[in-house]
C-alpha atoms as a PDB file:
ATOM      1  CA  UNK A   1      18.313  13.886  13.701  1.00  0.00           C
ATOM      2  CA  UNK A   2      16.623  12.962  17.102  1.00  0.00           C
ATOM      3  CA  UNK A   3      13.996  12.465  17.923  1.00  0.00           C
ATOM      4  CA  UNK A   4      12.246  11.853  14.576  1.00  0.00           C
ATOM      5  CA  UNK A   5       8.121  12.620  15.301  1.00  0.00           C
ATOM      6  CA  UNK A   6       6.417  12.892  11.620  1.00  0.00           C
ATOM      7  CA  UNK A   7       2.071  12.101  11.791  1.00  0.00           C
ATOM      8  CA  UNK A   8      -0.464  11.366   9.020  1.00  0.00           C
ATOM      9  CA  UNK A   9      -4.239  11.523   9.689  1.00  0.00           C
ATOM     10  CA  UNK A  10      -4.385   8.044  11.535  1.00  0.00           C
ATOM     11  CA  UNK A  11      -0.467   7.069  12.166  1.00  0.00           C
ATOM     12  CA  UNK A  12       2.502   8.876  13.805  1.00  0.00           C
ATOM     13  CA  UNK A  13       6.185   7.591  13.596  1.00  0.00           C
ATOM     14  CA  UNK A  14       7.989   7.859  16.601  1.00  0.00           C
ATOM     15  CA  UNK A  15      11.324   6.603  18.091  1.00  0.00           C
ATOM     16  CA  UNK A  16      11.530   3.284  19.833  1.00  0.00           C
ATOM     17  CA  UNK A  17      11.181   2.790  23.567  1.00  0.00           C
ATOM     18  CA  UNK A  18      12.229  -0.659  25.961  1.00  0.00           C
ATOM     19  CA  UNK A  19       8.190  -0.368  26.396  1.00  0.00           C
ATOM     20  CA  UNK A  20       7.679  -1.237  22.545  1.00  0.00           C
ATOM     21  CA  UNK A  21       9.554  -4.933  22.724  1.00  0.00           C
ATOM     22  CA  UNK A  22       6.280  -7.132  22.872  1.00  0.00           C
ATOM     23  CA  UNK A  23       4.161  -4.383  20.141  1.00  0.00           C
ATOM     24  CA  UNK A  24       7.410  -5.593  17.880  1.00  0.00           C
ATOM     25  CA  UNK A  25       7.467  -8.819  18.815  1.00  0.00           C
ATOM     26  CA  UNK A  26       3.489  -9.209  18.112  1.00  0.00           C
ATOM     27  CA  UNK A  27       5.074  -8.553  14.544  1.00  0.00           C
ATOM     28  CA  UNK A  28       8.441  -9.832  14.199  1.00  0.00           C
ATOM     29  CA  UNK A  29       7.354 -13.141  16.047  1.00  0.00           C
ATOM     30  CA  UNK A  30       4.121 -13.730  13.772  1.00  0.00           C
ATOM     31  CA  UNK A  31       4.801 -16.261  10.870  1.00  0.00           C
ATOM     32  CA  UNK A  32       1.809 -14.308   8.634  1.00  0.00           C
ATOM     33  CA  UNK A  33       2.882 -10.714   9.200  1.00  0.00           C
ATOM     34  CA  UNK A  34       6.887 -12.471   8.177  1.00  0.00           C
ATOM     35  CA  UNK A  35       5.584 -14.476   5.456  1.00  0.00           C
ATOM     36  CA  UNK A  36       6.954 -11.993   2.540  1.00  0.00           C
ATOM     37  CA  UNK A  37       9.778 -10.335   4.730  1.00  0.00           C
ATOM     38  CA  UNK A  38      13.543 -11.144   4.532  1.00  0.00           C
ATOM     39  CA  UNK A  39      13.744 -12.964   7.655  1.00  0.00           C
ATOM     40  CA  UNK A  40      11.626 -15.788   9.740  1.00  0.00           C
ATOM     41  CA  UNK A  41       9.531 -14.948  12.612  1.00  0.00           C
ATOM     42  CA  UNK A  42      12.453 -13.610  15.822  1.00  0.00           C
ATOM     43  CA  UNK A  43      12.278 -14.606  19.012  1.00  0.00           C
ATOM     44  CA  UNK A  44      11.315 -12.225  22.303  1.00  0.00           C
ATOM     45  CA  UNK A  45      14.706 -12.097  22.369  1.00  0.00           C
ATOM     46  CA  UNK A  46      16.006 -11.516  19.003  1.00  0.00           C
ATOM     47  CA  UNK A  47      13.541  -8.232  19.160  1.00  0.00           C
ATOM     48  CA  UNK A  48      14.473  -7.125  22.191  1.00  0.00           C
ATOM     49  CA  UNK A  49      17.856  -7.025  20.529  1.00  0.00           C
ATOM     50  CA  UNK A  50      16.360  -5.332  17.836  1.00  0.00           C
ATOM     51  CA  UNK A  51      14.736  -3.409  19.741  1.00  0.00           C
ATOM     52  CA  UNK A  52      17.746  -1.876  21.726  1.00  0.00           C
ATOM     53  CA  UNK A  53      20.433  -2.088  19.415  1.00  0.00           C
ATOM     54  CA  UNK A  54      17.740   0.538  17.619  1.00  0.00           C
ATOM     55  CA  UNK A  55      17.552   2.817  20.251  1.00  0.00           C
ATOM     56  CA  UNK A  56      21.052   3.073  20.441  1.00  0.00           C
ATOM     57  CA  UNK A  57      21.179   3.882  17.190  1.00  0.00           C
ATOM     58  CA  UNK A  58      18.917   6.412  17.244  1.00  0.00           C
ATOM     59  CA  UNK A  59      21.710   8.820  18.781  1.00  0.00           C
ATOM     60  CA  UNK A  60      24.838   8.385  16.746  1.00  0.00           C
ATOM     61  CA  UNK A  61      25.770  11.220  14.737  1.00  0.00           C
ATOM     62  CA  UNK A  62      25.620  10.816  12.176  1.00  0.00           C
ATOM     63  CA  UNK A  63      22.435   8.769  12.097  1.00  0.00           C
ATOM     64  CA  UNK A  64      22.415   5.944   9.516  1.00  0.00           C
ATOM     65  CA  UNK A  65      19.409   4.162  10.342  1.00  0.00           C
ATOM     66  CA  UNK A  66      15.595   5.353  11.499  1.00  0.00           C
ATOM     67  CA  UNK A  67      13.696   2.613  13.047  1.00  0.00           C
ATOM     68  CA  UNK A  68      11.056   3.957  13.951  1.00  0.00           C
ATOM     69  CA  UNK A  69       7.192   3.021  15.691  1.00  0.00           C
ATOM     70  CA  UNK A  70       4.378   3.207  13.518  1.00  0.00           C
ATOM     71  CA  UNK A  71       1.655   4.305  16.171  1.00  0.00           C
ATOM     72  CA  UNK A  72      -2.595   4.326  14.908  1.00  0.00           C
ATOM     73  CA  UNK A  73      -2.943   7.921  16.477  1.00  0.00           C
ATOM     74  CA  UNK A  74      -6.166   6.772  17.828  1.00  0.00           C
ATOM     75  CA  UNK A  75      -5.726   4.490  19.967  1.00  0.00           C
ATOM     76  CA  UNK A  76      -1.606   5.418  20.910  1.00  0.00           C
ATOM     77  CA  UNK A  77      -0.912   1.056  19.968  1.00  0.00           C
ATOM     78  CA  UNK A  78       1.932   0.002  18.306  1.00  0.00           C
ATOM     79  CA  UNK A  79       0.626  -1.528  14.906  1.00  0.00           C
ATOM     80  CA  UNK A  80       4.296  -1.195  13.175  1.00  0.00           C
ATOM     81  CA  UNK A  81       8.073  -1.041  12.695  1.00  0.00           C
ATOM     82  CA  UNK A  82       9.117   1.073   9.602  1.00  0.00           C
ATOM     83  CA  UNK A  83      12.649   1.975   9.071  1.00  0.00           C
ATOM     84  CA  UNK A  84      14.881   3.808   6.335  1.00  0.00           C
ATOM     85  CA  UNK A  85      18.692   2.821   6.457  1.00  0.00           C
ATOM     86  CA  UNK A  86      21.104   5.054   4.872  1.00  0.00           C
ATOM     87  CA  UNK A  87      22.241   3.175   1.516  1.00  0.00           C
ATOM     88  CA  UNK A  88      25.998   3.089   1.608  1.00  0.00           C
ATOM     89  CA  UNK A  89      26.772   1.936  -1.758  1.00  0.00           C
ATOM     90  CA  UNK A  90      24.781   5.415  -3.139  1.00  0.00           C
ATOM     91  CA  UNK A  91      24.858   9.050  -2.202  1.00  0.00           C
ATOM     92  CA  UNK A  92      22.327  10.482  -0.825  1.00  0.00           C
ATOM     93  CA  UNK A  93      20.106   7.787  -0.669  1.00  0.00           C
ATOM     94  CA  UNK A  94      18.644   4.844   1.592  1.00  0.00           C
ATOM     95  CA  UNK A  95      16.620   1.707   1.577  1.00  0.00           C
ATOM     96  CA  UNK A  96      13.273   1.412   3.542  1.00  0.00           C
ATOM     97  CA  UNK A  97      10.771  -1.225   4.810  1.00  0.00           C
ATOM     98  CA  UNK A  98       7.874  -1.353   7.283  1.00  0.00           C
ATOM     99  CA  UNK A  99       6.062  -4.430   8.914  1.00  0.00           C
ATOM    100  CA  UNK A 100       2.213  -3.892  10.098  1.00  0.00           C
ATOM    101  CA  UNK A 101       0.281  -6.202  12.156  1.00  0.00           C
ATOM    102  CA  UNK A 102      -1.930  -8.529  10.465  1.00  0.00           C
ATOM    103  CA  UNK A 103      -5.189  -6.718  12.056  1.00  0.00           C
ATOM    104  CA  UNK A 104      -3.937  -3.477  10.573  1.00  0.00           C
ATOM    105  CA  UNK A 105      -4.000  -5.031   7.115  1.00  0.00           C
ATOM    106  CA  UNK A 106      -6.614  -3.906   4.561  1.00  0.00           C
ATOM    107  CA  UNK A 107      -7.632  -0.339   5.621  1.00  0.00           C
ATOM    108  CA  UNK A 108      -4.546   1.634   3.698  1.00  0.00           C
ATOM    109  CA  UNK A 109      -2.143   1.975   6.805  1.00  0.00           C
ATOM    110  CA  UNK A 110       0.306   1.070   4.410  1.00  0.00           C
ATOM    111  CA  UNK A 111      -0.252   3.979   1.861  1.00  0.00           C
ATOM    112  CA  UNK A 112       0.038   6.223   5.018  1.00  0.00           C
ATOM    113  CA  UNK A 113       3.226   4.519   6.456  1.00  0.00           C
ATOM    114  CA  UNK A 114       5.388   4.396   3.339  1.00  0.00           C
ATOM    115  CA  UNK A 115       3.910   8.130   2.572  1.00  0.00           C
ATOM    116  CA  UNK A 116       5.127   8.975   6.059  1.00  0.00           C
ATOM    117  CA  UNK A 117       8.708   7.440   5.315  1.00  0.00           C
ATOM    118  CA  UNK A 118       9.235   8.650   2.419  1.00  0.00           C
ATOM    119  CA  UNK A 119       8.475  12.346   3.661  1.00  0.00           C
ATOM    120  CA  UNK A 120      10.484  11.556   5.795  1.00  0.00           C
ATOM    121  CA  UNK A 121      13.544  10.375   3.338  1.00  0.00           C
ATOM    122  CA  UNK A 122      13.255  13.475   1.328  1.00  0.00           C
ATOM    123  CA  UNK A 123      12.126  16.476   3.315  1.00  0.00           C
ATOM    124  CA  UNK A 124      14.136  15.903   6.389  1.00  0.00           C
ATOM    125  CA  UNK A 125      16.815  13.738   5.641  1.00  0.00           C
ATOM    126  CA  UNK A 126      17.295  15.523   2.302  1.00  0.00           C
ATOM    127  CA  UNK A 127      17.802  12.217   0.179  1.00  0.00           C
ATOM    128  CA  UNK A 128      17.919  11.838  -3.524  1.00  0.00           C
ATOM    129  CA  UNK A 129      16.711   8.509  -3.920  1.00  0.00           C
ATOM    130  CA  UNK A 130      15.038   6.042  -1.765  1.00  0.00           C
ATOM    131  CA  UNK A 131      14.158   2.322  -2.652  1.00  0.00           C
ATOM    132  CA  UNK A 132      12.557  -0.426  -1.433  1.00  0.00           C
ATOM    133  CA  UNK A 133      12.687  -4.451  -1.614  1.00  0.00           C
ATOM    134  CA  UNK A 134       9.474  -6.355  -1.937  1.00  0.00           C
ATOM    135  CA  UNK A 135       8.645 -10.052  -2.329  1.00  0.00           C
ATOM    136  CA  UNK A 136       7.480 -11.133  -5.317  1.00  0.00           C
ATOM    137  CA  UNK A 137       4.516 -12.424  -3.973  1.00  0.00           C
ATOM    138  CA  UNK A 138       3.229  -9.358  -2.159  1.00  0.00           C
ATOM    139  CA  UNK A 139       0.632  -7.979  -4.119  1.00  0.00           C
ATOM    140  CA  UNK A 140      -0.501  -5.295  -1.663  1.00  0.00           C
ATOM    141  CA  UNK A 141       3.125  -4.109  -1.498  1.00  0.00           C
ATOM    142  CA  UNK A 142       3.311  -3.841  -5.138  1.00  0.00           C
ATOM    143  CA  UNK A 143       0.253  -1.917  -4.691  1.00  0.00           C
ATOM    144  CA  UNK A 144       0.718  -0.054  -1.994  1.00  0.00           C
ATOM    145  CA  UNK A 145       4.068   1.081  -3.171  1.00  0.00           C
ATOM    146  CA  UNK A 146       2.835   1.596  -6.798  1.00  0.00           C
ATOM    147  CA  UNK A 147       0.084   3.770  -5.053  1.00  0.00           C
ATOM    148  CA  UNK A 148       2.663   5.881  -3.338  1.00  0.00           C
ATOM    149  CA  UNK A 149       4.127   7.100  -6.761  1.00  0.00           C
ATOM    150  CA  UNK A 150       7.348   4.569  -6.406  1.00  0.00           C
ATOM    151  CA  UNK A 151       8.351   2.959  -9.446  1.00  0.00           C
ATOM    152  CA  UNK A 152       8.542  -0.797  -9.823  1.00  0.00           C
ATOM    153  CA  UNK A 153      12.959  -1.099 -11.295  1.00  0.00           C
ATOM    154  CA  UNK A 154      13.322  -4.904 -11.866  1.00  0.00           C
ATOM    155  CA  UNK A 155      14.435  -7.271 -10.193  1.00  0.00           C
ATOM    156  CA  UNK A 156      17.269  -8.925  -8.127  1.00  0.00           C
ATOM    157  CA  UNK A 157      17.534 -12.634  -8.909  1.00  0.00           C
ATOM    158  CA  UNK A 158      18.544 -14.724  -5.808  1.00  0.00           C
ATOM    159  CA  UNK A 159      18.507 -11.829  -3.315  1.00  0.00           C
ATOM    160  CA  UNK A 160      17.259 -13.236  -0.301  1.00  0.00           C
ATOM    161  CA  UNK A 161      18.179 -16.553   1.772  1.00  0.00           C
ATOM    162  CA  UNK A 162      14.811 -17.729   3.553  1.00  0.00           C
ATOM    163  CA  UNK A 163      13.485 -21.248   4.841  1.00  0.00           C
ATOM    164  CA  UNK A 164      16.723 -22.762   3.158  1.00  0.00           C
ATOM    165  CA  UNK A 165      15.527 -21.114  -0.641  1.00  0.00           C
ATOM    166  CA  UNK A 166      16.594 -18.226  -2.287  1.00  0.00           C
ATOM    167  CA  UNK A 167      14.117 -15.797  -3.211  1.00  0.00           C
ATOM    168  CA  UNK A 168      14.008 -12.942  -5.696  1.00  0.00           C
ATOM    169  CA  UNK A 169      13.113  -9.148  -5.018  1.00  0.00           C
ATOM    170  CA  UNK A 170      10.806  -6.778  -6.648  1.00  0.00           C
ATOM    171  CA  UNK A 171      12.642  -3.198  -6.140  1.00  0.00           C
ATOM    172  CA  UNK A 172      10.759   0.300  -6.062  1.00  0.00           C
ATOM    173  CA  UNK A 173      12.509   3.681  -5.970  1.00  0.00           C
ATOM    174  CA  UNK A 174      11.303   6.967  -5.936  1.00  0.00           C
ATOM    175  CA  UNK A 175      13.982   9.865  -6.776  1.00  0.00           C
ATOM    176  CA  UNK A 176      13.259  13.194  -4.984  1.00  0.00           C
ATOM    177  CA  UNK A 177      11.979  15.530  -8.199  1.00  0.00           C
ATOM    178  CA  UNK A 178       9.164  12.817  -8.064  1.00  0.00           C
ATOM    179  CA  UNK A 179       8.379  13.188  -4.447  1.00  0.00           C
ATOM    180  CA  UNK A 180       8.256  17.109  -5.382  1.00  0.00           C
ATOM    181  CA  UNK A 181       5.987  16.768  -8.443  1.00  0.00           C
ATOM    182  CA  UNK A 182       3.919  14.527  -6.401  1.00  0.00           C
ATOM    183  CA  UNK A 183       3.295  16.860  -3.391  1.00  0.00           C
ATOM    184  CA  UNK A 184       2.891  19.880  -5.250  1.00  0.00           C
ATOM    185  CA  UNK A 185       0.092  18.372  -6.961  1.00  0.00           C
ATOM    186  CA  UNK A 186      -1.465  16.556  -3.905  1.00  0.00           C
END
């Protein structure tokens, strides 16, 4: 599926271009936006790597990873990098994440982005579950997840490798009957 083009009141998700590197890098290369990801703050470099080893991506067939721009409709800026990865250890179903700028924080882009994704997961890409790994320190991703209808699963002990310390993660899955109850009541 190319080129993927889904739109909520204030955001749009669209494909990645060469012209998106420094939007990414304002995100990838800030230690607050990184604080609860999986990974320290990247280089220029690193997410120009990122950057075009995405876009290539974007074309194989079949498609096992959307990274995709989160765009505030607005203004046409780059405030994001959300992405659903095919899960290859389950059928049918995928992992996703998204990154915002720290100015976009507090004003429910979130809600809107994993809303966006998730529509994305299960009316396009036909999924039957999605999930998602959070720090368990991020209280506006609980939220903001918990919002969205996920449901909090447990937790992995040990799962992530960061600053020399392993870290636990909070999951949250949604199965696809949920996502329909959900939107037929919205």
């Amino acid at each position: 599926m190319y080129p993927v083009e889904r739109s909520s009141a204030r955001l749009s998700l669209r494909e990645l271009t060469i012209d998106d590197v420094d939007a990414v890098f304002a995100i990838y290369g800030s230690r607050e936006a990184t604080e609860h990801l999986s990974f320290e703050p990247r280089s220029r470099e690193q997410v120009g790597q990122i950057v075009a080893r995405s876009m290539a991506s974007s074309t194989t067939v079949p498609r096992s990873e959307f990274a995709l721009a989160i765009v505030e409709r607005e203004t046409g800026s780059l405030i994001g990098f959300g992405r659903i990865a095919m899960d290859p250890h389950q059928q049918r179903a995928a992992t996703f994440g998204f990154a915002l700028r720290p100015d976009a924080w507090g004003v429910g882009y979130g809600l809107e982005v994993v809303r966006l994704l998730l529509g994305l997961g299960f009316e396009e890409l036909d999924l039957h579950r999605i999930w998602g790994a959070r720090s368990p320190l991020n209280e506006a991703s609980a939220k903001t997840m918990t919002a969205a209808g996920m449901i909090e699963e447990g937790t992995i002990r040990g799962h992530i490798l960061k600053a020399g310390q392993w870290r636990d993660s909070v999951v949250h899955a949604m199965l696809a009957e949920e996502w329909a109850a959900q939107s037929r009541t919205a």
